[in-house]
Protein backbone atom coordinates (compact mmCIF):
# COMPACT_ATOMS: atom_id res chain seq x y z
CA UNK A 1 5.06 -12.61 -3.71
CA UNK A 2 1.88 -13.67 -5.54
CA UNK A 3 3.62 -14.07 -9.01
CA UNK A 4 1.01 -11.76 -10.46
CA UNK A 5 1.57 -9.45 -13.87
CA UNK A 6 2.85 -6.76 -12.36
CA UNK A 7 5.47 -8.86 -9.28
CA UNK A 8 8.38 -7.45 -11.27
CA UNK A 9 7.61 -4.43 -11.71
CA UNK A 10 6.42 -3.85 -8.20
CA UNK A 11 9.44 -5.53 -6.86
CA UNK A 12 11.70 -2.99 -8.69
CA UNK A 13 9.60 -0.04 -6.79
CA UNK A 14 10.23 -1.54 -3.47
CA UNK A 15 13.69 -1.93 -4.25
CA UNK A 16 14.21 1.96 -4.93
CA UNK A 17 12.65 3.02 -2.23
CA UNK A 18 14.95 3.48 1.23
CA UNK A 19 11.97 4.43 3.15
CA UNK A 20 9.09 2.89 2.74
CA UNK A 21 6.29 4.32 4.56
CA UNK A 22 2.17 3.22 4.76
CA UNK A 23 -0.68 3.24 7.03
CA UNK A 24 -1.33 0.12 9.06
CA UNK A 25 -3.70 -0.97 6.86
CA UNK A 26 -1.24 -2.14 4.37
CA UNK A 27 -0.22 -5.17 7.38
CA UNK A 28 -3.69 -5.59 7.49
CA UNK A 29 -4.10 -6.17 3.70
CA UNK A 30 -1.14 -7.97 2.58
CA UNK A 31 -2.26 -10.41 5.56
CA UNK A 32 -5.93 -10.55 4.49
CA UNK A 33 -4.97 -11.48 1.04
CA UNK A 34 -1.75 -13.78 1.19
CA UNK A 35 -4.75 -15.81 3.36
CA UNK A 36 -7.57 -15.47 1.28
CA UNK A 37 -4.90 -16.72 -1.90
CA UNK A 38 -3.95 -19.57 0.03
CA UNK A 39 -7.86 -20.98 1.04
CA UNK A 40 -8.51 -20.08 -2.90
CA UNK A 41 -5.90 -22.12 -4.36
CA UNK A 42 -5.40 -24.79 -1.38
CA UNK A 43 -5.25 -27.93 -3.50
CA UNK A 44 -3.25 -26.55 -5.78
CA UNK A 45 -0.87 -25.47 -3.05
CA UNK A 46 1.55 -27.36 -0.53
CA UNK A 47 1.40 -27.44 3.19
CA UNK A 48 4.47 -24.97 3.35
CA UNK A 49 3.21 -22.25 1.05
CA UNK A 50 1.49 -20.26 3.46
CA UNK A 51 4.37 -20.43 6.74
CA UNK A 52 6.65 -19.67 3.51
CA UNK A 53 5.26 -16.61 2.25
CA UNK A 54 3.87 -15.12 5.24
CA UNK A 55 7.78 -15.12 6.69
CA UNK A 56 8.97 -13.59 3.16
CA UNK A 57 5.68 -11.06 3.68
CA UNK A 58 6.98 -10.24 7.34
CA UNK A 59 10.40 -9.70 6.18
CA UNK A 60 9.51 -6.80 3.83
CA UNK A 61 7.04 -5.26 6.20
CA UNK A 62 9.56 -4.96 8.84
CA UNK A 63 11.20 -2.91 6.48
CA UNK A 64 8.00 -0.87 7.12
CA UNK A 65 7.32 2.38 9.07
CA UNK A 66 3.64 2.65 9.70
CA UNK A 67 1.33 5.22 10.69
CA UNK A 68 -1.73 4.93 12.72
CA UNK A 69 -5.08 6.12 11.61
CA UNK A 70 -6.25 8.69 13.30
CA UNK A 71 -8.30 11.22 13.44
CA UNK A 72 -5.80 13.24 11.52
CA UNK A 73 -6.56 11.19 8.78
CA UNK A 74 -9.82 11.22 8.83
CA UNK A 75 -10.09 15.07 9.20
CA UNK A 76 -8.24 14.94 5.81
CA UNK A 77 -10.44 12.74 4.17
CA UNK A 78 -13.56 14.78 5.45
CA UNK A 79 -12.00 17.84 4.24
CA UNK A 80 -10.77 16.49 0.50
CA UNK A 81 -13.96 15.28 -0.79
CA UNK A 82 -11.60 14.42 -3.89
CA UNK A 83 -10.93 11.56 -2.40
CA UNK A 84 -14.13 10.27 -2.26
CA UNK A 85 -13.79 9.41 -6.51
CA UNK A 86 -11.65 6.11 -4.92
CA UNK A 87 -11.90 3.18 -2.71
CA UNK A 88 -11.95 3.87 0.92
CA UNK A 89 -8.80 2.08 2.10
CA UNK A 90 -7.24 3.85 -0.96
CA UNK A 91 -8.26 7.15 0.40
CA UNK A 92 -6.99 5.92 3.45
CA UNK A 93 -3.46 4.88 1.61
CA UNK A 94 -3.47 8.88 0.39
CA UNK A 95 -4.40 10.75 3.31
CA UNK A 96 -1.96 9.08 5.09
CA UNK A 97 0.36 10.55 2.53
CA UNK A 98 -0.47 13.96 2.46
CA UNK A 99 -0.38 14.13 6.62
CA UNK A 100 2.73 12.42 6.75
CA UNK A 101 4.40 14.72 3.76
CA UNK A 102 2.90 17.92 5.38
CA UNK A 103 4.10 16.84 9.24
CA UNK A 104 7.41 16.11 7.53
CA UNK A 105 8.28 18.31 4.77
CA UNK A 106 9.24 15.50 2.59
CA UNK A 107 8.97 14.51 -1.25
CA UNK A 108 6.98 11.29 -1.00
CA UNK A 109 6.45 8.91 -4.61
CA UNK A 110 3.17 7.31 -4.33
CA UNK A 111 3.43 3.56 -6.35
CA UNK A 112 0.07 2.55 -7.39
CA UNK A 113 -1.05 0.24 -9.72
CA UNK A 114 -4.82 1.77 -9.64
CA UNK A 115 -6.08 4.26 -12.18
CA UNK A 116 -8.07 6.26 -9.89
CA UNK A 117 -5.53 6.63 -6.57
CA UNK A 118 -2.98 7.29 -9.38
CA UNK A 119 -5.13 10.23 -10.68
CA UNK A 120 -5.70 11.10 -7.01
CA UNK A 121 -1.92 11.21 -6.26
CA UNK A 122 -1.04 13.13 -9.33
CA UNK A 123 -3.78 15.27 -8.04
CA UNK A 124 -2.18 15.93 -4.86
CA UNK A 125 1.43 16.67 -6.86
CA UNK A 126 2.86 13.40 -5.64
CA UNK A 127 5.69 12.02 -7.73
CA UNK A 128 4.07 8.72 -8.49
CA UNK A 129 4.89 5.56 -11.14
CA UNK A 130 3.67 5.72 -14.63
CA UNK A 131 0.83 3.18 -15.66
């Protein structure tokens, strides 16, 4: 959505997925960040960029199912202090993971772009993209 390096690449990951699954805090950061974008590059920008891509950004996370963070969550990042080597959120992003693969008995692939939550996820035996 932000033409960045890797919008092509990313796109074809969401594409092969048929369910997509996150934590809330992917709404939360998508938002955050279309919005920070648009104040950054406002005079480069028109007036429609922002209504524009925050409809295209709702229209792929309705496609979407999120989990709350709970204490669940948090009990699994208190008791994997592996996942204390990456950012917060992230180890929010993979403990939501590995509750949601154990409560469901499922294969998950874990797309990341990030050296250290792709370490993590290999780690934790999730199929994952290759950097």
């Amino acid at each position: 959505m932000l033409d960045e390096k890797k919008k092509t690449e990313a796109y074809e990951y969401w594409q092969d997925s048929s369910i997509r699954v996150s934590s809330i805090l992917l709404r939360i950061e998508t938002v955050v960040s279309l919005r920070r974008t648009y104040d950054y590059y406002k005079k480069k920008l028109d007036d429609a960029w922002l209504s524009e891509k925050s409809k295209l950004l709702d229209e792929y996370l309705n496609e979407v199912n999120y989990r709350i963070i709970g204490t669940n969550v948090e009990r699994e990042i208190y008791f994997k202090k592996e996942l204390s080597k990456c950012r917060s959120l992230d180890a929010i992003h993979i403990a939501t993971a590995l509750k949601f693969r154990e409560m469901n008995n499922t294969d998950i692939i874990l797309y990341t772009f990030d050296k250290t939550m792709h370490e993590l996820a290999e780690h934790y035996r999730f199929k994952t993209n290759k950097l």
